[in-house]
N, C-alpha and C. Protein backbone atom coordinates (compact mmCIF):
# COMPACT_ATOMS: atom_id res chain seq x y z
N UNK A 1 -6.69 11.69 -24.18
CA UNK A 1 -7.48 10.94 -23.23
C UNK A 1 -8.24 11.91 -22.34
N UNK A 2 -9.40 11.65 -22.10
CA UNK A 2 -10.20 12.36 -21.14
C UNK A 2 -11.25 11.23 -20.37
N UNK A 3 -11.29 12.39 -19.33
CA UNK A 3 -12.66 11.39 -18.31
C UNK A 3 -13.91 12.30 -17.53
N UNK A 4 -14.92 11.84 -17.13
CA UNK A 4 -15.36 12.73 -16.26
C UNK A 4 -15.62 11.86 -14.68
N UNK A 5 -15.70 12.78 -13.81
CA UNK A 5 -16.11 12.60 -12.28
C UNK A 5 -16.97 13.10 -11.67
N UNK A 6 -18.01 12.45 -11.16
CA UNK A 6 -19.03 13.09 -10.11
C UNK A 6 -18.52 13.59 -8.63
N UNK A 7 -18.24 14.36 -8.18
CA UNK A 7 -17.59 14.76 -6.81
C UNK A 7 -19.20 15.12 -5.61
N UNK A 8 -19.36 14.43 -4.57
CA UNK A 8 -20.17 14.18 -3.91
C UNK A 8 -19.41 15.17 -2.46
N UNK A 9 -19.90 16.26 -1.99
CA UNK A 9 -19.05 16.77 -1.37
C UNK A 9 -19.87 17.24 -0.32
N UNK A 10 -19.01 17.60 1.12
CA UNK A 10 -19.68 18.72 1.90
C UNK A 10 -19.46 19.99 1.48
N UNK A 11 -20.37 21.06 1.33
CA UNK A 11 -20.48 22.38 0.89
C UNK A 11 -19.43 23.36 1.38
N UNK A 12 -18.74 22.70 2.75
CA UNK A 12 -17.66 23.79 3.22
C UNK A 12 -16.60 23.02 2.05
N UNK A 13 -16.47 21.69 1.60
CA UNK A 13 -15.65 21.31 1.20
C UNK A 13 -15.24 21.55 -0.26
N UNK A 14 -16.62 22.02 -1.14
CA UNK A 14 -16.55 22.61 -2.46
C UNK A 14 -15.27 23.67 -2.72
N UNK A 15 -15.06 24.53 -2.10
CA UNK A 15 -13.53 25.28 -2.49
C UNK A 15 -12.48 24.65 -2.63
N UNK A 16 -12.59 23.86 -2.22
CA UNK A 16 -10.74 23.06 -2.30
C UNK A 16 -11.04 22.16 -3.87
N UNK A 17 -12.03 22.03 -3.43
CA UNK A 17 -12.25 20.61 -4.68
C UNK A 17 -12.20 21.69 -6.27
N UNK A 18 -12.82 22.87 -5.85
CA UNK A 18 -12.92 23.84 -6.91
C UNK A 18 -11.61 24.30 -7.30
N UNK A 19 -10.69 24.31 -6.40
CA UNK A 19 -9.21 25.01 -6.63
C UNK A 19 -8.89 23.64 -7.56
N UNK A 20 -9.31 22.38 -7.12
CA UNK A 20 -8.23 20.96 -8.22
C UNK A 20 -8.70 21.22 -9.40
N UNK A 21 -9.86 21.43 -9.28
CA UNK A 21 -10.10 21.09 -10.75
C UNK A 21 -10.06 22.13 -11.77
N UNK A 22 -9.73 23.42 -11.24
CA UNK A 22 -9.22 24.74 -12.15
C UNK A 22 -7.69 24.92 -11.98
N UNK A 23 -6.90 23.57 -11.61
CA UNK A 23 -5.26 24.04 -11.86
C UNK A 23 -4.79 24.71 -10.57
N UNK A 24 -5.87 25.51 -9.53
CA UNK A 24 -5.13 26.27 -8.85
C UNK A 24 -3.75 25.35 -7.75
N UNK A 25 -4.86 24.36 -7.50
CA UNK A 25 -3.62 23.52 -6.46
C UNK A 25 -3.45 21.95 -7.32
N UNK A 26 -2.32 21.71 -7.38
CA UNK A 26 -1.84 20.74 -8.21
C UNK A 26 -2.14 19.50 -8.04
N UNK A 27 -2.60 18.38 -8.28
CA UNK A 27 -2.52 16.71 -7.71
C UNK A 27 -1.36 16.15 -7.71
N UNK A 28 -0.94 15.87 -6.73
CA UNK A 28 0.47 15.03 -6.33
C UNK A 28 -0.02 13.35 -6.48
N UNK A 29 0.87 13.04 -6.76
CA UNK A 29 0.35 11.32 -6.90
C UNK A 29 0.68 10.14 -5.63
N UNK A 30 0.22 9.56 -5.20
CA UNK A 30 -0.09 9.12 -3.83
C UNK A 30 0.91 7.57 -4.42
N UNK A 31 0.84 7.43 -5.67
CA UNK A 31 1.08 5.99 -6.03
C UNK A 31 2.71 5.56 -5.04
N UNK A 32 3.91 6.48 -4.43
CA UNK A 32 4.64 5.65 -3.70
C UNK A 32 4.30 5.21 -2.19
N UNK A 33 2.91 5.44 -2.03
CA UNK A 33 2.77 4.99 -0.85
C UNK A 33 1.99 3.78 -1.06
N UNK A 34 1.69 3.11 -1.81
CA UNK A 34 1.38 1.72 -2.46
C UNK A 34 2.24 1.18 -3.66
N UNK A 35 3.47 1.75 -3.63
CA UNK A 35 4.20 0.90 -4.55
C UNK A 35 4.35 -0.68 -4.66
N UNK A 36 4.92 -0.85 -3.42
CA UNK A 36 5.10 -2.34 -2.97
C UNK A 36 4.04 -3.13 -3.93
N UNK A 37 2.80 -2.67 -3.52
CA UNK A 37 1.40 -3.30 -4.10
C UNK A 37 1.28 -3.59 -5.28
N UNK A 38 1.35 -2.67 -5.85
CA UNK A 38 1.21 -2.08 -7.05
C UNK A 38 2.59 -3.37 -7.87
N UNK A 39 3.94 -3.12 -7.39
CA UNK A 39 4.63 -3.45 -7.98
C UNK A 39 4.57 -5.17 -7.97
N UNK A 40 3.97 -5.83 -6.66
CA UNK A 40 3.68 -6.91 -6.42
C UNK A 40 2.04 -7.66 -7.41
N UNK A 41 1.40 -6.80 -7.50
CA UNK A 41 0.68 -7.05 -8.54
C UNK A 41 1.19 -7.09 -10.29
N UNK A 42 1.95 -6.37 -10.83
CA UNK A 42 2.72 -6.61 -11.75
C UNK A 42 3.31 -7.71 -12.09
N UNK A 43 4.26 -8.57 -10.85
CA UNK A 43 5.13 -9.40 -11.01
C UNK A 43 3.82 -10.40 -11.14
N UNK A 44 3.15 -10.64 -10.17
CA UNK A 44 2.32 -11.72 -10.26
C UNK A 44 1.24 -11.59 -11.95
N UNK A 45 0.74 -10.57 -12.16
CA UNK A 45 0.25 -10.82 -13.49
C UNK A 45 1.61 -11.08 -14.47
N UNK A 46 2.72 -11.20 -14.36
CA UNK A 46 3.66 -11.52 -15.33
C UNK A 46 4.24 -10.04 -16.49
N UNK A 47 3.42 -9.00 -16.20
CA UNK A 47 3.94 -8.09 -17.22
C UNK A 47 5.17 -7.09 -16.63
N UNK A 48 5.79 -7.90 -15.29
CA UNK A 48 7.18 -7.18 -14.71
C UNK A 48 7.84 -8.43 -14.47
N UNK A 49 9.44 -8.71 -14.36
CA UNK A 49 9.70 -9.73 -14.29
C UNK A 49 11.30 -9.70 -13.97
N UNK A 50 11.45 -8.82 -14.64
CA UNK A 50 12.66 -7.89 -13.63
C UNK A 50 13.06 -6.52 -13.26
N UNK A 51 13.92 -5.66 -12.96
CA UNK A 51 14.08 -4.33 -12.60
C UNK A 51 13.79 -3.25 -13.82
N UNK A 52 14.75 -3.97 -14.76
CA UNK A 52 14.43 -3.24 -15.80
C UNK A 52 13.02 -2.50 -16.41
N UNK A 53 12.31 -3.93 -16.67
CA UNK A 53 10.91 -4.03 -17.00
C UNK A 53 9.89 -3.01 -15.81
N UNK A 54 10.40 -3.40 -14.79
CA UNK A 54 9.62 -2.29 -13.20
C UNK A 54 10.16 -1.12 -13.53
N UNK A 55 11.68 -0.93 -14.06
CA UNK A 55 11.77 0.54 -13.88
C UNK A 55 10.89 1.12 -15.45
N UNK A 56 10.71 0.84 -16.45
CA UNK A 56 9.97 0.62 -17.77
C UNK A 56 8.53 1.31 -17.48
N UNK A 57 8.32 0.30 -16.83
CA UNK A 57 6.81 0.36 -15.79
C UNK A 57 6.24 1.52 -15.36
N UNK A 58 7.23 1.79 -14.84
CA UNK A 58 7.13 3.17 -13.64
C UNK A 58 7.12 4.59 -14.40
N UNK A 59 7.68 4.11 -16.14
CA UNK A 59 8.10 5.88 -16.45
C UNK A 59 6.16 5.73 -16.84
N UNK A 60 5.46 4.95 -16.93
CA UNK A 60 3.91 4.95 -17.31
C UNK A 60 2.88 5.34 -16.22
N UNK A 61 3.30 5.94 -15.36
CA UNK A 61 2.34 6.02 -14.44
C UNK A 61 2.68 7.63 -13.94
N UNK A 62 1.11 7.98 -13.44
CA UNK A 62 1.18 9.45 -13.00
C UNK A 62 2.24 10.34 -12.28
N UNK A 63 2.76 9.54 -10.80
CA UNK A 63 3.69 9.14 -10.46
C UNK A 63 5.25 9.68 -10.87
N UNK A 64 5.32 9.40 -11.80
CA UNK A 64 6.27 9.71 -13.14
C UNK A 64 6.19 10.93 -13.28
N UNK A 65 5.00 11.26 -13.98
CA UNK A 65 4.75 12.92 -14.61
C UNK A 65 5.40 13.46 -13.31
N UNK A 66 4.27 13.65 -12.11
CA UNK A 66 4.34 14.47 -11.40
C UNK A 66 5.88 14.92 -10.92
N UNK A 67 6.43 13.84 -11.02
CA UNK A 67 7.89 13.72 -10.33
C UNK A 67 8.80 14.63 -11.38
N UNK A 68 8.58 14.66 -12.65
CA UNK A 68 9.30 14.98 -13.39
C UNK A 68 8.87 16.69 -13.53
N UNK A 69 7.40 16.78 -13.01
CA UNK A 69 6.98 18.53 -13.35
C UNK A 69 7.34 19.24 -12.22
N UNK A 70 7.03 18.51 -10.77
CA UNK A 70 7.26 18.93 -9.51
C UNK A 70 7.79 18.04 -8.75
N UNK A 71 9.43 17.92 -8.81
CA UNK A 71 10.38 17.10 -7.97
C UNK A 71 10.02 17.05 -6.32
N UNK A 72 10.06 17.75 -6.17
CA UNK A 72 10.67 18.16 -4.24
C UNK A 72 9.41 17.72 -3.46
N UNK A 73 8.14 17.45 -3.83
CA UNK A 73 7.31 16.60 -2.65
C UNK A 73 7.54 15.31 -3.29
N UNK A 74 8.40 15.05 -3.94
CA UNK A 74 9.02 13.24 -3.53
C UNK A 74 10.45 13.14 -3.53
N UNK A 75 10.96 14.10 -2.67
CA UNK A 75 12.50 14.20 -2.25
C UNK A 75 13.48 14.02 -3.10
N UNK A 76 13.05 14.57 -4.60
CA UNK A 76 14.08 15.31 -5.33
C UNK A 76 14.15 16.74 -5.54
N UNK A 77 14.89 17.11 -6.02
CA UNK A 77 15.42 18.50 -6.26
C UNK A 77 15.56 18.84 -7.73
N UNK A 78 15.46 19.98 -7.80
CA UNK A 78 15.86 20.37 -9.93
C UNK A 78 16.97 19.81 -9.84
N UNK A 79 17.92 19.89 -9.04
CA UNK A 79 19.55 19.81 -9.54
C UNK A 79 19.99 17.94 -10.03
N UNK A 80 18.58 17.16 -9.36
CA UNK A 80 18.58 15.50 -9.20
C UNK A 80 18.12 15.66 -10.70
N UNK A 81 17.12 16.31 -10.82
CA UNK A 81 16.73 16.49 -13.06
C UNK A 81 17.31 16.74 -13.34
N UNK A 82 17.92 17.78 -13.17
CA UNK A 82 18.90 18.52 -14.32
C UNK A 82 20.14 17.01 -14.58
N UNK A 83 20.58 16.65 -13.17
CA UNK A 83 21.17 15.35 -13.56
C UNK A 83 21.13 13.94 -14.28
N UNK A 84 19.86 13.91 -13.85
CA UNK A 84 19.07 12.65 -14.41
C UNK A 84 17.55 12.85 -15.39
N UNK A 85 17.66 13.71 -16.49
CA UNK A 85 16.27 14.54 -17.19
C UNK A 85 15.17 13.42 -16.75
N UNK A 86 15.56 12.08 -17.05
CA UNK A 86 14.43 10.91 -17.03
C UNK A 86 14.14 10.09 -15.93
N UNK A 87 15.07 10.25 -14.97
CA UNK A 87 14.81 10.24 -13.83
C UNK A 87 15.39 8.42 -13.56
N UNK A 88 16.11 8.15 -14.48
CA UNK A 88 16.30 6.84 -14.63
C UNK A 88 17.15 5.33 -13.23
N UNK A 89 17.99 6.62 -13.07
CA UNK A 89 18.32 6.25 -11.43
C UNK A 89 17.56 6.11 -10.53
N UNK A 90 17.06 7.87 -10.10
CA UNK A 90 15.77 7.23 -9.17
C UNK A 90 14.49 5.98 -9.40
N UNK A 91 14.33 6.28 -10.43
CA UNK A 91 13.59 5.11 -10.79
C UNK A 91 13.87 3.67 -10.09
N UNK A 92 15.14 3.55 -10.96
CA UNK A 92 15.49 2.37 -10.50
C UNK A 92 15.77 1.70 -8.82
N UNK A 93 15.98 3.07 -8.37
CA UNK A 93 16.39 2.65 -6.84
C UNK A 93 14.87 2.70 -5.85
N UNK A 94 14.02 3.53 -6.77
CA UNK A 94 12.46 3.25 -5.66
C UNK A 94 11.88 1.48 -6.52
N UNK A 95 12.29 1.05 -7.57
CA UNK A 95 11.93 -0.37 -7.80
C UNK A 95 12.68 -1.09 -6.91
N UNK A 96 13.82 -1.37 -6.97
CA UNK A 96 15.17 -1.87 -5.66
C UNK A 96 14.50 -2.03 -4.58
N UNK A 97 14.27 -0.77 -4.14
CA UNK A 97 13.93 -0.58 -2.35
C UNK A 97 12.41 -1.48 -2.63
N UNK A 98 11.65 -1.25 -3.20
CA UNK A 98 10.34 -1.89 -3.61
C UNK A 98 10.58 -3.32 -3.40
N UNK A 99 11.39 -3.95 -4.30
CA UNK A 99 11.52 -5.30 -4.32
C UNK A 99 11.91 -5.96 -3.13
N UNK A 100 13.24 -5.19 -2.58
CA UNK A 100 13.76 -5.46 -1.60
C UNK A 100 12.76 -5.78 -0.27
N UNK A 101 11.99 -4.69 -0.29
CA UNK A 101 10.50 -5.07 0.94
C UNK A 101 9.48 -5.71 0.77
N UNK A 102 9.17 -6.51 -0.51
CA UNK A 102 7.96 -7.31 -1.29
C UNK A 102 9.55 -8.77 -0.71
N UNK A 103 10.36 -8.94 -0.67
CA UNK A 103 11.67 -10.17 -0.90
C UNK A 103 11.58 -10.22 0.95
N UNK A 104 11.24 -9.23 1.65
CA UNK A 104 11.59 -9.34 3.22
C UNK A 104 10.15 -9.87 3.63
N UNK A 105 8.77 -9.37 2.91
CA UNK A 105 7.74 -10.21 3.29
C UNK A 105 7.28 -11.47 2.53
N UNK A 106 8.49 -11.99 1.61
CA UNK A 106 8.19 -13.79 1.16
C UNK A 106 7.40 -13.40 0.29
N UNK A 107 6.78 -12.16 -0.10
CA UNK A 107 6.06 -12.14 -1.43
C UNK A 107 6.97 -12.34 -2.81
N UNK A 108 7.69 -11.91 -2.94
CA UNK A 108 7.98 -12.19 -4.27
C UNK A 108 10.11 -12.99 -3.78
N UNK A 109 10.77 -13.46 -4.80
CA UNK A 109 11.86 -13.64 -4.69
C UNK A 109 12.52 -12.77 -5.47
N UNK A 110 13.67 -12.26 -4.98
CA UNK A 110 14.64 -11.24 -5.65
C UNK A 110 15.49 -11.28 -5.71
N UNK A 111 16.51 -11.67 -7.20
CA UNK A 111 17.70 -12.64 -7.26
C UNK A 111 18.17 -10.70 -7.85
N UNK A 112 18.84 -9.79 -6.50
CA UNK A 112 19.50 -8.48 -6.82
C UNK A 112 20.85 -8.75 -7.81
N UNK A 113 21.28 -9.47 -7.98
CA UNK A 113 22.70 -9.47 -8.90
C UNK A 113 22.04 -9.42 -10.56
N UNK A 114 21.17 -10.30 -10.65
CA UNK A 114 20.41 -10.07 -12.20
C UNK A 114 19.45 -9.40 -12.25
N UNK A 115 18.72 -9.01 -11.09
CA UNK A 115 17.55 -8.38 -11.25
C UNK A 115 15.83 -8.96 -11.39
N UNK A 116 16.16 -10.44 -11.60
CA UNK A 116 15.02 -10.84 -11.81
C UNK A 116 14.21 -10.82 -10.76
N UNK A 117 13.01 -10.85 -10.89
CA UNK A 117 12.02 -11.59 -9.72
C UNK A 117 10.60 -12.31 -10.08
N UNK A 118 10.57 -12.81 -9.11
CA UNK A 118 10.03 -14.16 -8.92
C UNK A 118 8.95 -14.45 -8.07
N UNK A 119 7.61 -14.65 -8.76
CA UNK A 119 6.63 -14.56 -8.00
C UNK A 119 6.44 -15.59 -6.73
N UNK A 120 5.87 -15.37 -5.67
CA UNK A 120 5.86 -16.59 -4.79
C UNK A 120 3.83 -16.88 -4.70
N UNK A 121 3.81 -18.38 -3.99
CA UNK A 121 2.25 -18.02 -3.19
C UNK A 121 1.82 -17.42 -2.51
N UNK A 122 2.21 -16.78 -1.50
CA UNK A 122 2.23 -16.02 -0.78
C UNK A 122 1.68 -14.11 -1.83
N UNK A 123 2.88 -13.84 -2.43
CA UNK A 123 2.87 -12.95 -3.44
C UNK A 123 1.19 -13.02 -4.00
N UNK A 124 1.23 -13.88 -4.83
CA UNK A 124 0.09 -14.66 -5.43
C UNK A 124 -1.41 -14.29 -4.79
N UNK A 125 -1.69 -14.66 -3.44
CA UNK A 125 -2.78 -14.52 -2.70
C UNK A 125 -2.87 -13.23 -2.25
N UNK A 126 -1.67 -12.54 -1.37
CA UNK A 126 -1.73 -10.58 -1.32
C UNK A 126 -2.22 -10.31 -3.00
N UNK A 127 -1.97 -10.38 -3.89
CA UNK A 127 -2.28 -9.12 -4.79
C UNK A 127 -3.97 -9.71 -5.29
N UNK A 128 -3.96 -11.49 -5.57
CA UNK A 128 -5.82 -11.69 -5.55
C UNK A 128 -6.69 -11.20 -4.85
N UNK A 129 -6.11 -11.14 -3.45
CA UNK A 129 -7.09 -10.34 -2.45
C UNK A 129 -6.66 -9.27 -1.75
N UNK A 130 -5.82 -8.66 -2.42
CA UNK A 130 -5.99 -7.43 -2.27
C UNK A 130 -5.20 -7.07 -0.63
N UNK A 131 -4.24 -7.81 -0.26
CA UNK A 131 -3.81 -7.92 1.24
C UNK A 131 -2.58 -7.20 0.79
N UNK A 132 -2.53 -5.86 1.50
CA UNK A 132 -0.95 -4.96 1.62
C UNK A 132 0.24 -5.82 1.90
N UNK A 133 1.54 -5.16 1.42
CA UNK A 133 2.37 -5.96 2.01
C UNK A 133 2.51 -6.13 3.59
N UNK A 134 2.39 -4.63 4.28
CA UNK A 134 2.56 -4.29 5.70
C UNK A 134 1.81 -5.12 6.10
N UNK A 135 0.60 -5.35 5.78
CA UNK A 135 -0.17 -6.80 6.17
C UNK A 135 0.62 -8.10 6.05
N UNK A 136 0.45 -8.13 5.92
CA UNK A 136 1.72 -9.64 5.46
C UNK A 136 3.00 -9.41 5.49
N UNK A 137 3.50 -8.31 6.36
CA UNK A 137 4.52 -8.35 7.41
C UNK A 137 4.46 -8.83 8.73
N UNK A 138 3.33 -7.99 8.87
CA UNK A 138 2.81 -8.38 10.14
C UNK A 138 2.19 -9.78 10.76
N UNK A 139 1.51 -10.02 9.45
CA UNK A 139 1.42 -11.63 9.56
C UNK A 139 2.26 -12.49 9.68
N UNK A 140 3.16 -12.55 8.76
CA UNK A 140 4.66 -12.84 9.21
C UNK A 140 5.03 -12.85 10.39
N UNK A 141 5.18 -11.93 11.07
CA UNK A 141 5.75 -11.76 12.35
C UNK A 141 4.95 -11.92 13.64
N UNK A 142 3.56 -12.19 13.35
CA UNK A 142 2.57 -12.43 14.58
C UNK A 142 2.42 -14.52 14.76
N UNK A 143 1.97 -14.49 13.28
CA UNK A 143 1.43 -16.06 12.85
C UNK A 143 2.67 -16.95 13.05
N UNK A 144 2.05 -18.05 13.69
CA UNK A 144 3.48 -18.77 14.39
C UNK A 144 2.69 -20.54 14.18
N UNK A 145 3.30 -21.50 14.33
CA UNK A 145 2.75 -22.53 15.14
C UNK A 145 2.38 -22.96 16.05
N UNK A 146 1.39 -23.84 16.11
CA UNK A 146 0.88 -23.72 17.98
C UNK A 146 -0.24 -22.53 18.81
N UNK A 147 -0.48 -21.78 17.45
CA UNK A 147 -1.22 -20.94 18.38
C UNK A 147 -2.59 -20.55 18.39
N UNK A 148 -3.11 -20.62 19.15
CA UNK A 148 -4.57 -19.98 20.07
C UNK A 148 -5.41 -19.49 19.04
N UNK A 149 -6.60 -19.91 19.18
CA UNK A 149 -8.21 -19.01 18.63
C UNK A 149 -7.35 -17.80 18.75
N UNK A 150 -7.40 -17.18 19.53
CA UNK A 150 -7.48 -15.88 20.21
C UNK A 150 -6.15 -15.24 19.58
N UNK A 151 -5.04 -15.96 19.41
CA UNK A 151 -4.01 -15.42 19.14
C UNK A 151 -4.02 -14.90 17.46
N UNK A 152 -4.64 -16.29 16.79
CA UNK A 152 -4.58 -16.12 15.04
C UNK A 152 -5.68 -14.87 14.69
N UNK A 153 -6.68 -14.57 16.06
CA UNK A 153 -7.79 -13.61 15.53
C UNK A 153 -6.84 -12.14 15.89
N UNK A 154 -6.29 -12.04 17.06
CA UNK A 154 -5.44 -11.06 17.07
C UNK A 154 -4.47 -10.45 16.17
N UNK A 155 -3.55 -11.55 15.61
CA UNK A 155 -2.76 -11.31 14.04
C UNK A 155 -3.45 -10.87 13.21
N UNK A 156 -4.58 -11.54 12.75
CA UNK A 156 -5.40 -11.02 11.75
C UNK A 156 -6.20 -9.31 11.56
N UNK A 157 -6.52 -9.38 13.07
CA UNK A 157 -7.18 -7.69 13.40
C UNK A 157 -6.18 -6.83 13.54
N UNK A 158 -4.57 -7.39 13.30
CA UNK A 158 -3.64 -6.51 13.47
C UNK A 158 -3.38 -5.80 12.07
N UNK A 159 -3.64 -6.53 10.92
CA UNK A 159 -3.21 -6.25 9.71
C UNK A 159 -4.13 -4.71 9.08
N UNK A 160 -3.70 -3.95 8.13
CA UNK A 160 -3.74 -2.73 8.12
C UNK A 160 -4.93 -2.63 7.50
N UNK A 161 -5.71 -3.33 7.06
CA UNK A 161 -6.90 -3.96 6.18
C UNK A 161 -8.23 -3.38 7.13
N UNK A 162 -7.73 -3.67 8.32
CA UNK A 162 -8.76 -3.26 9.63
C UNK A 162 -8.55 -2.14 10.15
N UNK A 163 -7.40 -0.80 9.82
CA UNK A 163 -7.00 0.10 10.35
C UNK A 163 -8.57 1.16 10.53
N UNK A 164 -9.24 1.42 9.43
CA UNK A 164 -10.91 1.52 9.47
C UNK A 164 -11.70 1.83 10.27
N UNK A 165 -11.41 0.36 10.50
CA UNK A 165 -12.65 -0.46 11.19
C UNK A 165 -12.64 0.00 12.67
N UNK A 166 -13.65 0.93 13.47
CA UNK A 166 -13.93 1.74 14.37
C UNK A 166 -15.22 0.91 14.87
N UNK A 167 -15.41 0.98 16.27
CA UNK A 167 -16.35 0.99 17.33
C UNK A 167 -16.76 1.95 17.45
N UNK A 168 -18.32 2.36 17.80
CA UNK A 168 -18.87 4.20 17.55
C UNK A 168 -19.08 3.67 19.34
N UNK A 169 -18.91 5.08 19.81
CA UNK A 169 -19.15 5.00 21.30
C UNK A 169 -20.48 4.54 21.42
N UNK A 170 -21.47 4.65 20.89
CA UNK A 170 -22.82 4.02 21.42
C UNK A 170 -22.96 2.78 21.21
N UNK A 171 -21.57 1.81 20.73
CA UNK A 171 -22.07 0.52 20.36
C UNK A 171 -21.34 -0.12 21.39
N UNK A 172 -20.53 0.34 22.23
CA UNK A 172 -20.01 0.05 23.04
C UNK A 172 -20.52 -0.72 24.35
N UNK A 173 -21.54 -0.36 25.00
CA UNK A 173 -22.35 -1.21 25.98
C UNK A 173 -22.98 -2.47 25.05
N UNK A 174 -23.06 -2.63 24.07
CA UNK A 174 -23.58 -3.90 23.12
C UNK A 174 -22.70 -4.76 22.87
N UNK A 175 -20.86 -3.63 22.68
CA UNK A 175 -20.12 -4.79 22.01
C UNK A 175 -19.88 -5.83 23.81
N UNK A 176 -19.82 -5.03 24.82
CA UNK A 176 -19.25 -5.65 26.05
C UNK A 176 -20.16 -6.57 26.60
N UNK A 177 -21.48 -6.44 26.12
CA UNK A 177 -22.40 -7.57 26.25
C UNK A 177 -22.51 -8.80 25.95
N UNK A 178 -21.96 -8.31 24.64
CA UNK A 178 -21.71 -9.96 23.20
C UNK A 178 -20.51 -10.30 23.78
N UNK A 179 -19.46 -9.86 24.04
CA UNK A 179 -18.21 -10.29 24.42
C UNK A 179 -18.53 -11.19 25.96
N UNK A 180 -18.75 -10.60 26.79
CA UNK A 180 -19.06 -11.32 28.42
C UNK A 180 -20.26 -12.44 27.77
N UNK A 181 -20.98 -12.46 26.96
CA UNK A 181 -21.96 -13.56 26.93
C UNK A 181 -22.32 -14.50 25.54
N UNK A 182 -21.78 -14.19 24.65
CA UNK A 182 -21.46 -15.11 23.42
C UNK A 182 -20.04 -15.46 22.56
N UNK A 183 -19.32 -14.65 23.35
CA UNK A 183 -17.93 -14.34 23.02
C UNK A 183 -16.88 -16.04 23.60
N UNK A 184 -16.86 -16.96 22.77
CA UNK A 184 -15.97 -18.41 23.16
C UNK A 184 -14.71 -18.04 22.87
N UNK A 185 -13.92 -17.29 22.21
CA UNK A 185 -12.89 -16.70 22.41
C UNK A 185 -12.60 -15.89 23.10
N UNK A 186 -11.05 -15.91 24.00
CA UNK A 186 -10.66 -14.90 24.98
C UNK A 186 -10.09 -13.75 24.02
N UNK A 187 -10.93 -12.79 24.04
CA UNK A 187 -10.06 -11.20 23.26
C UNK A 187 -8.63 -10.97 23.59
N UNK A 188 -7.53 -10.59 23.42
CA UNK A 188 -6.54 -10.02 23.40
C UNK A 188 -6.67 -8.64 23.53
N UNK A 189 -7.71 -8.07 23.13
CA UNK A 189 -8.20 -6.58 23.33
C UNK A 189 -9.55 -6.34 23.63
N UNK A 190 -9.81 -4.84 24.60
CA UNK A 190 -11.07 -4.49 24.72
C UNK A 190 -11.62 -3.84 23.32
N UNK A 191 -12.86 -4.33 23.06
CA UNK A 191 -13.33 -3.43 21.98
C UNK A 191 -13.20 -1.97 21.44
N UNK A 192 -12.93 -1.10 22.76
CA UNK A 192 -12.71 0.43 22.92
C UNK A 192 -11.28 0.43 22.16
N UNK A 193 -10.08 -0.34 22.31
CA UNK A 193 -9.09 -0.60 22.15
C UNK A 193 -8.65 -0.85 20.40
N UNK A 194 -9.80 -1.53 19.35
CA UNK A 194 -9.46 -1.49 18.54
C UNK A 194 -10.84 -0.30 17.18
């Protein structure tokens, strides 16, 4: 398998990019910091369905390699390979912990004695549109009954989807304008603020 990439760069930034792509500095794989996602998209397309199948899953992804060529920037050690060559434990226990936090935000159901799981609606709508779980923790824990314009827009700008999303200091006398004079909702925050 091969691919190619156009790299669009700043010129101080060409050396580093030059070291990846001649081997000098290695690519680590980012994929456990979107597992949840990742693994919540699976269940909902149907091609994961229990632990097994997730831990299955997991020996297919970059993720995998890297872990198995260079242990210790994902908190194993040679001595955890030398124990486990395939890594089959850990595996299984970053699917576990996975499920376990996709089962605490109502995305998916997780019957731990058999292993199965079980897509929910909730589940369903995060992985169509693309909404993190931490998002829909937080939603969880903000979104209530009974509550306010102001409150459901606050939950919503809380979710990690908007982490981004920046005010440039010169837009600042504009945003406080629109707010004091077209603004029918009471903010929960100053613009500077998010």
């Amino acid at each position: 398998t091969s691919g190619e990439g156009i790299i669009l760069t700043e010129h101080e930034k060409l050396p580093f990019y030059l070291r990846l792509l001649t081997s000098q500095l290695p690519i680590e794989s980012k994929f456990m910091e979107r597992l949840c996602d990742h693994l919540n998209a699976e269940i909902v397309l149907g091609s994961v369905s229990n632990v097994k199948e997730a831990v299955s899953w997991l020996s297919y992804t970059y993720l995998y390699v890297r872990m198995l060529q260079n242990p210790l920037p994902y908190g194993l050690t040679r001595k955890d390979l030398a124990k486990d060559p395939t890594l089959l434990r850990h595996r299984k226990g970053l699917v576990v912990e996975a499920a376990r936090r996709l089962a605490e935000a109502k995305m998916i159901r997780f019957d731990e004695p058999s292993g199965n799981l079980y897509v929910t609606d909730l589940g369903r709508i995060a992985s169509h549109y693309y909404v993190s779980h931490s998002s829909v923790q937080v939603l969880n824990e903000l979104l209530g009954p009974g509550m306010s314009e102001s409150q459901c827009f606050h939950a919503v700008s809380s979710s990690s989807e908007f982490e981004n999303v920046k005010a440039r200091d010169d837009e600042m006398d504009e945003l406080e304008k629109l707010k004091r004079m077209q603004c029918p909702i009471a903010l929960r925050a100053e613009p500077s603020e998010r």
